[in-house]
C-alpha atoms as a PDB file:
ATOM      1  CA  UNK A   1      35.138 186.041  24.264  1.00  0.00           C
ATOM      2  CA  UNK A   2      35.727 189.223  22.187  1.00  0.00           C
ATOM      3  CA  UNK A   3      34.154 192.400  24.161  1.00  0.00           C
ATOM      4  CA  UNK A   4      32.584 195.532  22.782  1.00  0.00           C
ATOM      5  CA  UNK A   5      31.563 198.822  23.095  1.00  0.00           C
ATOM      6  CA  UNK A   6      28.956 200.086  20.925  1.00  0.00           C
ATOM      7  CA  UNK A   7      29.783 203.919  20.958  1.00  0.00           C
ATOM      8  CA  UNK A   8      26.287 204.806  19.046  1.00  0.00           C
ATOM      9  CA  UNK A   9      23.077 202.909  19.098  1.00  0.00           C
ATOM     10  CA  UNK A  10      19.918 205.285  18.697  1.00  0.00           C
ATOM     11  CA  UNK A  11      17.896 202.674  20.940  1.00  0.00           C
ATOM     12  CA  UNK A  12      15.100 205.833  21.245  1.00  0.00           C
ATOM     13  CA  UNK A  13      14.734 204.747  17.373  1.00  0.00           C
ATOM     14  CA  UNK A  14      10.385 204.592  16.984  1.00  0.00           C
ATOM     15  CA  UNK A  15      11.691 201.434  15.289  1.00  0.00           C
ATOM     16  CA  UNK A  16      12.356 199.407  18.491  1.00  0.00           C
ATOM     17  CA  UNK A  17       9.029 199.909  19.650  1.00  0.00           C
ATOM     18  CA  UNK A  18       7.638 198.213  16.157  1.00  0.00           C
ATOM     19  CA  UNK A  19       6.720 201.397  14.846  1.00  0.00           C
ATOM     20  CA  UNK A  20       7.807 202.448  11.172  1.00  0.00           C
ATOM     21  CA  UNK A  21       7.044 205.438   9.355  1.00  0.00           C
ATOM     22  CA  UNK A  22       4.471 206.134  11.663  1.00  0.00           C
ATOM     23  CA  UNK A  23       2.725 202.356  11.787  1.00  0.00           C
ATOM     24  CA  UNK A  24       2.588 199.899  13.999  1.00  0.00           C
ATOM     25  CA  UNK A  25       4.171 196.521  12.534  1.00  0.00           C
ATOM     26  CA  UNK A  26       4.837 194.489  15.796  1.00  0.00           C
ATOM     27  CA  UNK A  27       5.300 195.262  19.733  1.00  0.00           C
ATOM     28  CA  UNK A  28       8.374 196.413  21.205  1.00  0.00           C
ATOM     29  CA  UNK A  29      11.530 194.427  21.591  1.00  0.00           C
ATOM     30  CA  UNK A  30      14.004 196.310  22.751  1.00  0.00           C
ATOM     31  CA  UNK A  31      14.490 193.859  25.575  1.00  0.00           C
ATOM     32  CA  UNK A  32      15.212 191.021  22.907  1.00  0.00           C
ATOM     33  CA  UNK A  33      17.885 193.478  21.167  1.00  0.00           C
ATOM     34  CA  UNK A  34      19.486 193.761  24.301  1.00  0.00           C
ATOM     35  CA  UNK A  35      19.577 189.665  24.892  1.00  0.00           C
ATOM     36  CA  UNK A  36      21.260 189.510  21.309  1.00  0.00           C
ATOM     37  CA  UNK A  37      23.630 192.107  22.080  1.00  0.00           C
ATOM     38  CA  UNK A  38      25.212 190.929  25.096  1.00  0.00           C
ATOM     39  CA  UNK A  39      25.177 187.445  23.582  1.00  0.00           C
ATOM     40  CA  UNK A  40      27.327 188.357  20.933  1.00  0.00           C
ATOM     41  CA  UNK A  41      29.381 190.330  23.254  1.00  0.00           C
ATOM     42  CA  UNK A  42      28.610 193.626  23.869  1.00  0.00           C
ATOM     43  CA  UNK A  43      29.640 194.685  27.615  1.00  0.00           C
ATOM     44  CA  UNK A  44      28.423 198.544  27.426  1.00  0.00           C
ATOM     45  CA  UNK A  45      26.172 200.474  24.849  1.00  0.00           C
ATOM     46  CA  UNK A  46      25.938 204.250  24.992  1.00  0.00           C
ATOM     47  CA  UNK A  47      22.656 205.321  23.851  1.00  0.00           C
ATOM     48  CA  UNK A  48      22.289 208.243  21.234  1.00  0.00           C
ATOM     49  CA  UNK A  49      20.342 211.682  21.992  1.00  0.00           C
ATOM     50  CA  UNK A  50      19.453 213.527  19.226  1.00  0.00           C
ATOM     51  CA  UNK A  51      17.722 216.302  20.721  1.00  0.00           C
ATOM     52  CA  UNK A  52      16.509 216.865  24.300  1.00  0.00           C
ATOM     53  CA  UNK A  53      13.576 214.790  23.962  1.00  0.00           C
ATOM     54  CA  UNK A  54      15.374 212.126  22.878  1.00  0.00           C
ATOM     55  CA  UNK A  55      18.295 212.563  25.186  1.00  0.00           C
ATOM     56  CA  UNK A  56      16.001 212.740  27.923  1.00  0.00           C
ATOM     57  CA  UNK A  57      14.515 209.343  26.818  1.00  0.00           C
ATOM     58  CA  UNK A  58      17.708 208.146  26.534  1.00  0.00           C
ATOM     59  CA  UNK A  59      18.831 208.687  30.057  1.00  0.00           C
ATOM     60  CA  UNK A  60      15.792 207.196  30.808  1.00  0.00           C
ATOM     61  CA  UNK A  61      16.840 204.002  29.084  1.00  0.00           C
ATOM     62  CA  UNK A  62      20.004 203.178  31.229  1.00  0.00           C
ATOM     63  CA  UNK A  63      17.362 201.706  33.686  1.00  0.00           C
ATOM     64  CA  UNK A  64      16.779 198.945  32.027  1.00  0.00           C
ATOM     65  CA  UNK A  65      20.403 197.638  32.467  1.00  0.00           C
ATOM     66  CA  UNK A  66      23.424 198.970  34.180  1.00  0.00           C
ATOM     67  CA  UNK A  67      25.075 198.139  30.925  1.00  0.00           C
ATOM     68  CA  UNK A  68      23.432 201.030  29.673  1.00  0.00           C
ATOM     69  CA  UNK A  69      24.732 204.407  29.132  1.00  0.00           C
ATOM     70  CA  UNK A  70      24.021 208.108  27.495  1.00  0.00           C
ATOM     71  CA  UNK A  71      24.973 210.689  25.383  1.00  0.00           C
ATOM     72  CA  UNK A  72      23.161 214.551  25.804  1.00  0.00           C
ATOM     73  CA  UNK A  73      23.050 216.840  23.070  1.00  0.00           C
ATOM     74  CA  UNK A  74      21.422 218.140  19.917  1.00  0.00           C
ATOM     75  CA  UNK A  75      22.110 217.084  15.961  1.00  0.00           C
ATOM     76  CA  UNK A  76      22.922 219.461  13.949  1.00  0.00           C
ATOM     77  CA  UNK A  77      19.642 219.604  11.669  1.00  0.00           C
ATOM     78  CA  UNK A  78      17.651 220.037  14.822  1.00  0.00           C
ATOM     79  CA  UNK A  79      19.313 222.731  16.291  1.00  0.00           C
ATOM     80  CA  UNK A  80      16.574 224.795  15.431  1.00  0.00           C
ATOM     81  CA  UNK A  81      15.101 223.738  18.542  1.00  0.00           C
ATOM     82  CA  UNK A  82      17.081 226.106  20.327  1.00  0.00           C
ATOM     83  CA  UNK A  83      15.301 228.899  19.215  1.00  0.00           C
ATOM     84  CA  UNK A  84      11.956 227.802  17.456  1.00  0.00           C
ATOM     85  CA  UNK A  85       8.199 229.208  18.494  1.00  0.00           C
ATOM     86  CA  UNK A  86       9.818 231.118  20.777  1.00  0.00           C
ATOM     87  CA  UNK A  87      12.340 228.797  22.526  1.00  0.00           C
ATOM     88  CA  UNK A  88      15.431 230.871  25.148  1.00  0.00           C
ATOM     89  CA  UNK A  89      18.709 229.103  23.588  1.00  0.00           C
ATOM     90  CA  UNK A  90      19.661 229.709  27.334  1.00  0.00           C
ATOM     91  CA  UNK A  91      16.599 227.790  28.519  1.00  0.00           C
ATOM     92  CA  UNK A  92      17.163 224.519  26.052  1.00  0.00           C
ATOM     93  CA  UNK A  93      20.742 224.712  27.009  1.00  0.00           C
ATOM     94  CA  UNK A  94      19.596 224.639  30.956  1.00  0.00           C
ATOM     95  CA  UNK A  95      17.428 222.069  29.834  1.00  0.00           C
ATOM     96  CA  UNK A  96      19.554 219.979  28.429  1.00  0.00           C
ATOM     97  CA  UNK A  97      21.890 220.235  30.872  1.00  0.00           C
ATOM     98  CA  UNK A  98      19.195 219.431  33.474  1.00  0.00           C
ATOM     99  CA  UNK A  99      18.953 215.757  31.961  1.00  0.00           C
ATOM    100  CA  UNK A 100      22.743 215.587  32.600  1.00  0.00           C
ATOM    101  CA  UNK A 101      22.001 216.350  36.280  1.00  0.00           C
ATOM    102  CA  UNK A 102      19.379 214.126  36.358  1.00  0.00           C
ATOM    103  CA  UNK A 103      21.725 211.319  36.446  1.00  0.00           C
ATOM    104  CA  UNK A 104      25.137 212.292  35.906  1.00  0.00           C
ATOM    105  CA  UNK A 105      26.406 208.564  36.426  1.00  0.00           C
ATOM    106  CA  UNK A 106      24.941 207.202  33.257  1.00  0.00           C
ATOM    107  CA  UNK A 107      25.922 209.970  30.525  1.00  0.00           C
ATOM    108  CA  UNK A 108      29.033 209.967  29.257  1.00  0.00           C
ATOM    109  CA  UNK A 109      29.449 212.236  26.261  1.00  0.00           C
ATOM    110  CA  UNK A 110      27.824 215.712  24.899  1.00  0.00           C
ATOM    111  CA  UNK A 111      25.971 214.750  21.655  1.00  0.00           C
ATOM    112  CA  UNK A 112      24.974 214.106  19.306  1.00  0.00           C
ATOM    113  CA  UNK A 113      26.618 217.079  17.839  1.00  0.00           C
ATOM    114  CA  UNK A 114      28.184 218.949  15.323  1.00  0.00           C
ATOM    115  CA  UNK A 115      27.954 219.807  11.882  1.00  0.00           C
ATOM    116  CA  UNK A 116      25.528 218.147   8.928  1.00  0.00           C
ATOM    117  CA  UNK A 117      25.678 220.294   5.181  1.00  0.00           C
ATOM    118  CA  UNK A 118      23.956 216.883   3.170  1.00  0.00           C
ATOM    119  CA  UNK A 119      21.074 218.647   5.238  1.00  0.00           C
ATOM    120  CA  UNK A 120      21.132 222.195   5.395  1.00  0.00           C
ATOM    121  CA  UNK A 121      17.374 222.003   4.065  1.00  0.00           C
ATOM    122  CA  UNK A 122      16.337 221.139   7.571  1.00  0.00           C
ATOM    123  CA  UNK A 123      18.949 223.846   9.562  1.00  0.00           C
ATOM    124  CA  UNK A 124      20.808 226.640   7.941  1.00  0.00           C
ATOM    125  CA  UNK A 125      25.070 226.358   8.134  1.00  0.00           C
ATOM    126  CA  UNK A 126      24.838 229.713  10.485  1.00  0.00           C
ATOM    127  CA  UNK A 127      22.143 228.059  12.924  1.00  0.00           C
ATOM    128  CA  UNK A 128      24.240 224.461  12.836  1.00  0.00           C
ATOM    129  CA  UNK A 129      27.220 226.680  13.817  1.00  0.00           C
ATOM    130  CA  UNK A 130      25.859 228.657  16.148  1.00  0.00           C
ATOM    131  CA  UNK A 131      24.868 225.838  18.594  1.00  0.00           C
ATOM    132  CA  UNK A 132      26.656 223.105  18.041  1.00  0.00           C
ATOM    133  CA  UNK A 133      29.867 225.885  19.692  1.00  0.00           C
ATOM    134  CA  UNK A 134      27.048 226.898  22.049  1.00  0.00           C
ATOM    135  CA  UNK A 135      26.837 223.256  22.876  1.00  0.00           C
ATOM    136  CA  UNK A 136      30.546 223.035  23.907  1.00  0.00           C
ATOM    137  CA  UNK A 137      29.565 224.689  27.192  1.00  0.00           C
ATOM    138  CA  UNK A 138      28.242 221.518  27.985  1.00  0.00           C
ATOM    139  CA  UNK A 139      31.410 220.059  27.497  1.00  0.00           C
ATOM    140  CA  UNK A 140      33.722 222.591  29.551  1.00  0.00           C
ATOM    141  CA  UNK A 141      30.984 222.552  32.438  1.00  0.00           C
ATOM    142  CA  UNK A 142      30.443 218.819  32.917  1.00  0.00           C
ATOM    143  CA  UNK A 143      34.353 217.898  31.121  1.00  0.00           C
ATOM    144  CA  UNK A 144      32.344 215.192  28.920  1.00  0.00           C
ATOM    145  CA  UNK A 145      34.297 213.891  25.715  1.00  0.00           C
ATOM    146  CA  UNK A 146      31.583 214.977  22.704  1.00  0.00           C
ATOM    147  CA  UNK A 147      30.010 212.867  20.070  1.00  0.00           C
ATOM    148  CA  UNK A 148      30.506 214.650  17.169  1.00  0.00           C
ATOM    149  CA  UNK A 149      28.310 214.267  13.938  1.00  0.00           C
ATOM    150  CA  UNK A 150      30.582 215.252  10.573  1.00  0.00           C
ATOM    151  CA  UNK A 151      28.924 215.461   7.227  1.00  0.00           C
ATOM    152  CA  UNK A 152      30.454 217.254   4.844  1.00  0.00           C
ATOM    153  CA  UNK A 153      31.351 219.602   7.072  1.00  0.00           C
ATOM    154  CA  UNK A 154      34.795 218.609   8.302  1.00  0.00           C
ATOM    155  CA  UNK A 155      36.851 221.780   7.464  1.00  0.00           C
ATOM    156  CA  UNK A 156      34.279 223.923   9.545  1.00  0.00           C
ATOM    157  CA  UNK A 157      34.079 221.025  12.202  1.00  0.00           C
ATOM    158  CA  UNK A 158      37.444 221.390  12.703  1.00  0.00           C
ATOM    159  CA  UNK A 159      38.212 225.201  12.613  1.00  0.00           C
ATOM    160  CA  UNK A 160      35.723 225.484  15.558  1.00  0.00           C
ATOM    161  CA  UNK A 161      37.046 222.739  17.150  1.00  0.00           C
ATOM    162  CA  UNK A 162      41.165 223.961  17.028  1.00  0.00           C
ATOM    163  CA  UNK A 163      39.436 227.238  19.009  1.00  0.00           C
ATOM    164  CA  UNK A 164      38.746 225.147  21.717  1.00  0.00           C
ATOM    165  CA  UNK A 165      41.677 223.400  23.286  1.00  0.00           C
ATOM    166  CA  UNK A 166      41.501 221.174  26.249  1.00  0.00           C
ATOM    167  CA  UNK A 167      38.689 218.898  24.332  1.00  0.00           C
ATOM    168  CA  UNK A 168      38.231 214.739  23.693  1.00  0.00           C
ATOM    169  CA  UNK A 169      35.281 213.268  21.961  1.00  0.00           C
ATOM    170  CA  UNK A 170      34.879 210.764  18.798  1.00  0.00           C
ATOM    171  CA  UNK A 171      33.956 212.050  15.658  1.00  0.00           C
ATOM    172  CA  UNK A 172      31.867 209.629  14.861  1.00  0.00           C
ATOM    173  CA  UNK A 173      30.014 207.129  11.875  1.00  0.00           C
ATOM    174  CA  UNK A 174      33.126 208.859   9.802  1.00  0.00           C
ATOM    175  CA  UNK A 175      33.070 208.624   6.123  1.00  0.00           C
ATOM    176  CA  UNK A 176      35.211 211.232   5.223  1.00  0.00           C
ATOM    177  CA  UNK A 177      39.105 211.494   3.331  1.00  0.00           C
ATOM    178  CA  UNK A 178      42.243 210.374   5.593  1.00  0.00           C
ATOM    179  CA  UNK A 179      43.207 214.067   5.463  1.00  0.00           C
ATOM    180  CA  UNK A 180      40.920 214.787   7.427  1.00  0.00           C
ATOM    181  CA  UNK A 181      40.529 211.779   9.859  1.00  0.00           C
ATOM    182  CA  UNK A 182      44.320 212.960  10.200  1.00  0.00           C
ATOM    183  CA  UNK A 183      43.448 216.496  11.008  1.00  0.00           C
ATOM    184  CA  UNK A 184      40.757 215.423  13.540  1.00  0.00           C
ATOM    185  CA  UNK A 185      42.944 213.057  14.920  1.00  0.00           C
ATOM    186  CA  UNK A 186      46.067 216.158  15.596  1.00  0.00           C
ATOM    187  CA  UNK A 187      43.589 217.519  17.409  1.00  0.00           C
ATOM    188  CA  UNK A 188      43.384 214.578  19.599  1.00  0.00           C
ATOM    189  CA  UNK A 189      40.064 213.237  19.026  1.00  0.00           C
ATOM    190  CA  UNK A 190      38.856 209.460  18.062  1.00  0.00           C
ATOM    191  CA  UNK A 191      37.442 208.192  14.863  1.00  0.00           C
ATOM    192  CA  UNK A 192      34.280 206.358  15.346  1.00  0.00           C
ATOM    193  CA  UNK A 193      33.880 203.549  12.314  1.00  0.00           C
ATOM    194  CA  UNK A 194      30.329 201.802  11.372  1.00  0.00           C
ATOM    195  CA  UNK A 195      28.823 200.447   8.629  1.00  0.00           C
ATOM    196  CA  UNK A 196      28.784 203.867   7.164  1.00  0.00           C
ATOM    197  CA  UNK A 197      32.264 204.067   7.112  1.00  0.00           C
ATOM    198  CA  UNK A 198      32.437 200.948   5.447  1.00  0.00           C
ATOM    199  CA  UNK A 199      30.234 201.553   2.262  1.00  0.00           C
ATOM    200  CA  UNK A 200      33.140 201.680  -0.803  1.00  0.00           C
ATOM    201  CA  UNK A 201      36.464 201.150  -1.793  1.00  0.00           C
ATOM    202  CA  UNK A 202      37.103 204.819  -0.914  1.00  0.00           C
ATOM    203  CA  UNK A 203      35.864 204.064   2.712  1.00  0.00           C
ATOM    204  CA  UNK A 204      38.166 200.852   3.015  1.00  0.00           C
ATOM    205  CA  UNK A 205      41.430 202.626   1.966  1.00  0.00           C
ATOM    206  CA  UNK A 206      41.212 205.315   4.485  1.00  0.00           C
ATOM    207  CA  UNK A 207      40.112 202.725   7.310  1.00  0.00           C
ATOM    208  CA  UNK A 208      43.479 200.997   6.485  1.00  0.00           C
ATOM    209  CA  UNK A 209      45.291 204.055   7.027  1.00  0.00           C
ATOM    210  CA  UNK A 210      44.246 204.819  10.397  1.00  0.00           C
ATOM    211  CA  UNK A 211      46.400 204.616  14.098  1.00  0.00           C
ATOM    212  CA  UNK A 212      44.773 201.689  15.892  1.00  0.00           C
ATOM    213  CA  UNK A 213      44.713 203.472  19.167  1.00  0.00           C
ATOM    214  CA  UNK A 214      42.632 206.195  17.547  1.00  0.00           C
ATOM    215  CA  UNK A 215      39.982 203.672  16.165  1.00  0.00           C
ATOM    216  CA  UNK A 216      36.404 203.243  17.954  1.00  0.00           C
ATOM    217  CA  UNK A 217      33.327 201.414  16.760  1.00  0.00           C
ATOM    218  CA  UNK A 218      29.889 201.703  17.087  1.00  0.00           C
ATOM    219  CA  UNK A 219      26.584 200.278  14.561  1.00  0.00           C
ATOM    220  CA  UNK A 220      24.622 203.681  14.462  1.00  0.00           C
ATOM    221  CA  UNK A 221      21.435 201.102  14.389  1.00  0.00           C
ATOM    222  CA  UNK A 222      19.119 201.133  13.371  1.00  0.00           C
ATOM    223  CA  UNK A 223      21.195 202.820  10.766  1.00  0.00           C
ATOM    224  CA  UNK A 224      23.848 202.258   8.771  1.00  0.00           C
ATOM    225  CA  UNK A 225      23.739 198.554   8.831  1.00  0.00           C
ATOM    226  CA  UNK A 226      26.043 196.418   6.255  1.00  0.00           C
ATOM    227  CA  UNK A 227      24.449 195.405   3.281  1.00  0.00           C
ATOM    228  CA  UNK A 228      25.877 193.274   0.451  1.00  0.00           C
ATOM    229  CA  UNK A 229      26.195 195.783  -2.146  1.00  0.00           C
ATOM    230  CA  UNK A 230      28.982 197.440   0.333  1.00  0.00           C
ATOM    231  CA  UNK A 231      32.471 196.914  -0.543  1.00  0.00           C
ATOM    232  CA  UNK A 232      33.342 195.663   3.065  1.00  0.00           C
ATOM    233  CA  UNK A 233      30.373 193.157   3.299  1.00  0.00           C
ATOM    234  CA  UNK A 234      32.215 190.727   2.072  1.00  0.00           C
ATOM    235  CA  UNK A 235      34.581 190.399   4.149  1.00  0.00           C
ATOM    236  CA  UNK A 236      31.983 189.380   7.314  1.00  0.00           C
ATOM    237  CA  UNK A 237      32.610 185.916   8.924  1.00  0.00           C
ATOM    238  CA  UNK A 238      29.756 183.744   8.257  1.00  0.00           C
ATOM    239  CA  UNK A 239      29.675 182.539  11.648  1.00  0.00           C
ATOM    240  CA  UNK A 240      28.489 186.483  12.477  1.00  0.00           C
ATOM    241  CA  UNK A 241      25.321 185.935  10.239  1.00  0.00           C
ATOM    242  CA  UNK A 242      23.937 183.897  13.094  1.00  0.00           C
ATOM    243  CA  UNK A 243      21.095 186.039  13.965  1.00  0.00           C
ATOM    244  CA  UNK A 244      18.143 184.638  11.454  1.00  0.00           C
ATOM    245  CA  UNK A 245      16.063 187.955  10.404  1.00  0.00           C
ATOM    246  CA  UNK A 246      12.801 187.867   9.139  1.00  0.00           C
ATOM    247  CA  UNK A 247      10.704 191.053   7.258  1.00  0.00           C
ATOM    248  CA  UNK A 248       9.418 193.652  10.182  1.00  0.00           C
ATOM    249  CA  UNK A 249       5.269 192.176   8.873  1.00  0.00           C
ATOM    250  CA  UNK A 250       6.754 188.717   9.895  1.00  0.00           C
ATOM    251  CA  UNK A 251       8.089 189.580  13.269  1.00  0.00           C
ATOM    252  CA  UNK A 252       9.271 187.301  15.572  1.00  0.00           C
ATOM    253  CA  UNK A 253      10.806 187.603  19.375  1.00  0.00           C
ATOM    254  CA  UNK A 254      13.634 186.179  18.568  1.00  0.00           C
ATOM    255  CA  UNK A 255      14.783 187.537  14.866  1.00  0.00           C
ATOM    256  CA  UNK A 256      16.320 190.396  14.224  1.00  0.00           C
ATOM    257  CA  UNK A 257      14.061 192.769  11.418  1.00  0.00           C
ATOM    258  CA  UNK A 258      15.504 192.492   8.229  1.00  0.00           C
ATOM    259  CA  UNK A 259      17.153 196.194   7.450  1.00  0.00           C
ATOM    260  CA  UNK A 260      17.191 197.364  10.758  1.00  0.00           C
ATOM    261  CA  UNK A 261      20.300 197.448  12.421  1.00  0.00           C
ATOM    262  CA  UNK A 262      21.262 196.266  15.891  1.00  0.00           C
ATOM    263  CA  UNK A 263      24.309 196.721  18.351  1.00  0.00           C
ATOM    264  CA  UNK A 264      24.971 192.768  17.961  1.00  0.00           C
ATOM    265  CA  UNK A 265      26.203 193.856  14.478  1.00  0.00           C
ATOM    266  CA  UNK A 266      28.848 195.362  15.507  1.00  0.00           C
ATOM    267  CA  UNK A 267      30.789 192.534  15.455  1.00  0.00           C
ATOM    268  CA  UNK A 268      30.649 192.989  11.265  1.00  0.00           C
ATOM    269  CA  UNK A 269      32.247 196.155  11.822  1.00  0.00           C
ATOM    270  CA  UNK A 270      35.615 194.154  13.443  1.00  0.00           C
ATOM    271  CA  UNK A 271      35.120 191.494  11.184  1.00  0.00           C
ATOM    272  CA  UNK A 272      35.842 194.027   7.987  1.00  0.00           C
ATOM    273  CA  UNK A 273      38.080 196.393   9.573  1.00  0.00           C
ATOM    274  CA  UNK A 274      40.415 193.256  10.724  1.00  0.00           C
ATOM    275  CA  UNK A 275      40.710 191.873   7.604  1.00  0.00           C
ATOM    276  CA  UNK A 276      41.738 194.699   5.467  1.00  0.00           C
ATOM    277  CA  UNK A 277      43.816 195.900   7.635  1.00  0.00           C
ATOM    278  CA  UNK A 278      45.599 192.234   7.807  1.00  0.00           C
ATOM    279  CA  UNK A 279      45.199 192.715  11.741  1.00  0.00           C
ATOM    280  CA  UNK A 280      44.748 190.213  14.261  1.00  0.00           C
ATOM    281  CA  UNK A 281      40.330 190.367  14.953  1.00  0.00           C
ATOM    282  CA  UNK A 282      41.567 189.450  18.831  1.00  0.00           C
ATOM    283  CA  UNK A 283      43.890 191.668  19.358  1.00  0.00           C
ATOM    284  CA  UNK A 284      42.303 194.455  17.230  1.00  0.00           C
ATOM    285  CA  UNK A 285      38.487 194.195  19.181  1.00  0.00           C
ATOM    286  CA  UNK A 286      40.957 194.632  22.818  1.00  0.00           C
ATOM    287  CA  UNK A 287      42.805 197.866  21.534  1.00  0.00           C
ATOM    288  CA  UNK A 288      39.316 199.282  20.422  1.00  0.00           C
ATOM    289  CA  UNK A 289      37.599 198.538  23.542  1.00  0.00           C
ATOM    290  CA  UNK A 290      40.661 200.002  25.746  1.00  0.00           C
ATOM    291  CA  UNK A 291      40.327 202.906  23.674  1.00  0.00           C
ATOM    292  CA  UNK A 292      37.007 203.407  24.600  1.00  0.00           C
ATOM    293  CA  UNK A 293      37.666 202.758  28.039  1.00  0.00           C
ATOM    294  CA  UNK A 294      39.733 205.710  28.012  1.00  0.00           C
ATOM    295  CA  UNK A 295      37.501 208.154  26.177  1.00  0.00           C
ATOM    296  CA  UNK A 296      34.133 207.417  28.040  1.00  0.00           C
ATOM    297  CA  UNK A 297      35.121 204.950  31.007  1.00  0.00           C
ATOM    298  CA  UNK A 298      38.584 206.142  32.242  1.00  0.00           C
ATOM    299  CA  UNK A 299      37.418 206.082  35.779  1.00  0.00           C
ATOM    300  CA  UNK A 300      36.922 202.058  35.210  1.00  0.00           C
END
């Protein structure tokens, strides 16, 4: 059976508990997501943090399975945190590096972080730059890969990151040119591919282009999931449809919700990359999960 890693799944998501936009549609099934996802072959999941809160309820997570891992960090549009209603950066930094101590074990990566312009409306360029380098403190102390967030950003991304050598990490849900997958990837770091990545024609091209050994994937759920209007949907194996989904009024244990995505998707993700890059889907899911054995397990 094919194994994965999924590199990013926001499992803290308000979604997973049946909650969207602030109502209550159904009770939590998070354990049921789980079920699904090692059925269709997940063997590790490294849960997103977003901010501390989130981070810390991430950690928190990895005790429902020792399959179960973490990322701690803060996304760009929220680095306001650091400072707002009177916030010490140096005290959210403690903070957040408190819920690395708090079980050191089960987080494997600094993040998510980084830089996000599409959203400057909710943190200023200056503020996103300031702390996502503060950040990287985190990643010297600790020697953590980072999960970087890139949004049309990547010349910026990358001149702070060439100022700090001696650094790993993914950049990750990448949707950006191959120029500058390649200049991320000179740098040394990983290119983390999801549905996101896999939207148009555009997309596809640079995904062909890509070194294999630099190549990690994730699902971002309960974002970016695949839809049909994508240019890499069809190329899916049917067989991968299995999971029946129903509307999130119409829930049911054992359906997925209809537009929410969930680590067992990431199997779509190797089914489209494969296939246009005429690789073998066997061989291509075992060089992606030893690649992300050596970024976030190498001790394994």
């Amino acid at each position: 059976m094919r194994k994965f890693i999924d590199i990013g799944a926001n499992l803290t998501d308000a979604m997973y508990l049946g909650i969207y936009n602030g109502s209550k549609k159904h009770e939590s099934d998070l354990q049921q997501i789980l079920q699904r996802s090692w059925a269709a072959g997940l063997c590790k999941m490294i849960i997103t943090g977003g901010n501390l809160e989130e981070s810390r309820k991430s950690v928190e997570l990895t005790n429902m399975d020792d399959r179960l891992y973490a990322t701690v960090g803060c996304h760009p549009t929220r680095c306001g945190e650091f400072e707002e209603n009177g916030t010490n950066p140096e005290d959210y930094l403690q903070k957040l590096k408190d819920t690395i101590l708090s079980k050191q074990d089960k987080v494997v990566a600094i993040g998510e972080c980084g830089l996000d312009y599409d959203r400057t409306q909710f943190c200023s360029k200056d503020v996103q730059k300031k702390y996502f380098e503060y950040q990287l403190k985190l990643t010297e102390y600790f020697k953590l890969p980072l999960f970087l967030h890139c949004r049309n950003a990547a010349d910026d991304l990358y001149n702070i990151l060439s100022k700090h050598s001696g650094l790993e990490g993914v950049v990750h849900s990448f949707d950006g040119t191959s120029e500058e997958a390649n200049k991320f990837i000179d740098l040394g770091y990983y290119i983390g591919l999801n549905g996101c990545s896999l939207k148009t024609e555009e997309n596809l091209e640079v995904v062909k282009a890509l070194p294999a050994e630099k190549i990690l994937f994730e699902t971002d759920c309960p974002w970016c999931e695949i839809r049909p209007t994508h240019a890499g949907y069809k190329y899916i194996q049917r067989e991968n449809l299995d999971f029946p989904s129903v509307k999130k009024e119409k829930w049911k244990p054992d359906h997925m919700v209809k537009s929410r995505n969930e680590p067992c998707n990431i199997r779509h993700v190797l089914d489209i990359v494969s296939a246009i890059r005429n690789e073998d889907p066997d061989e291509l899911c075992e060089k992606v999960f030893q690649n992300t054995l050596s970024l976030f397990f190498s001790d394994e």
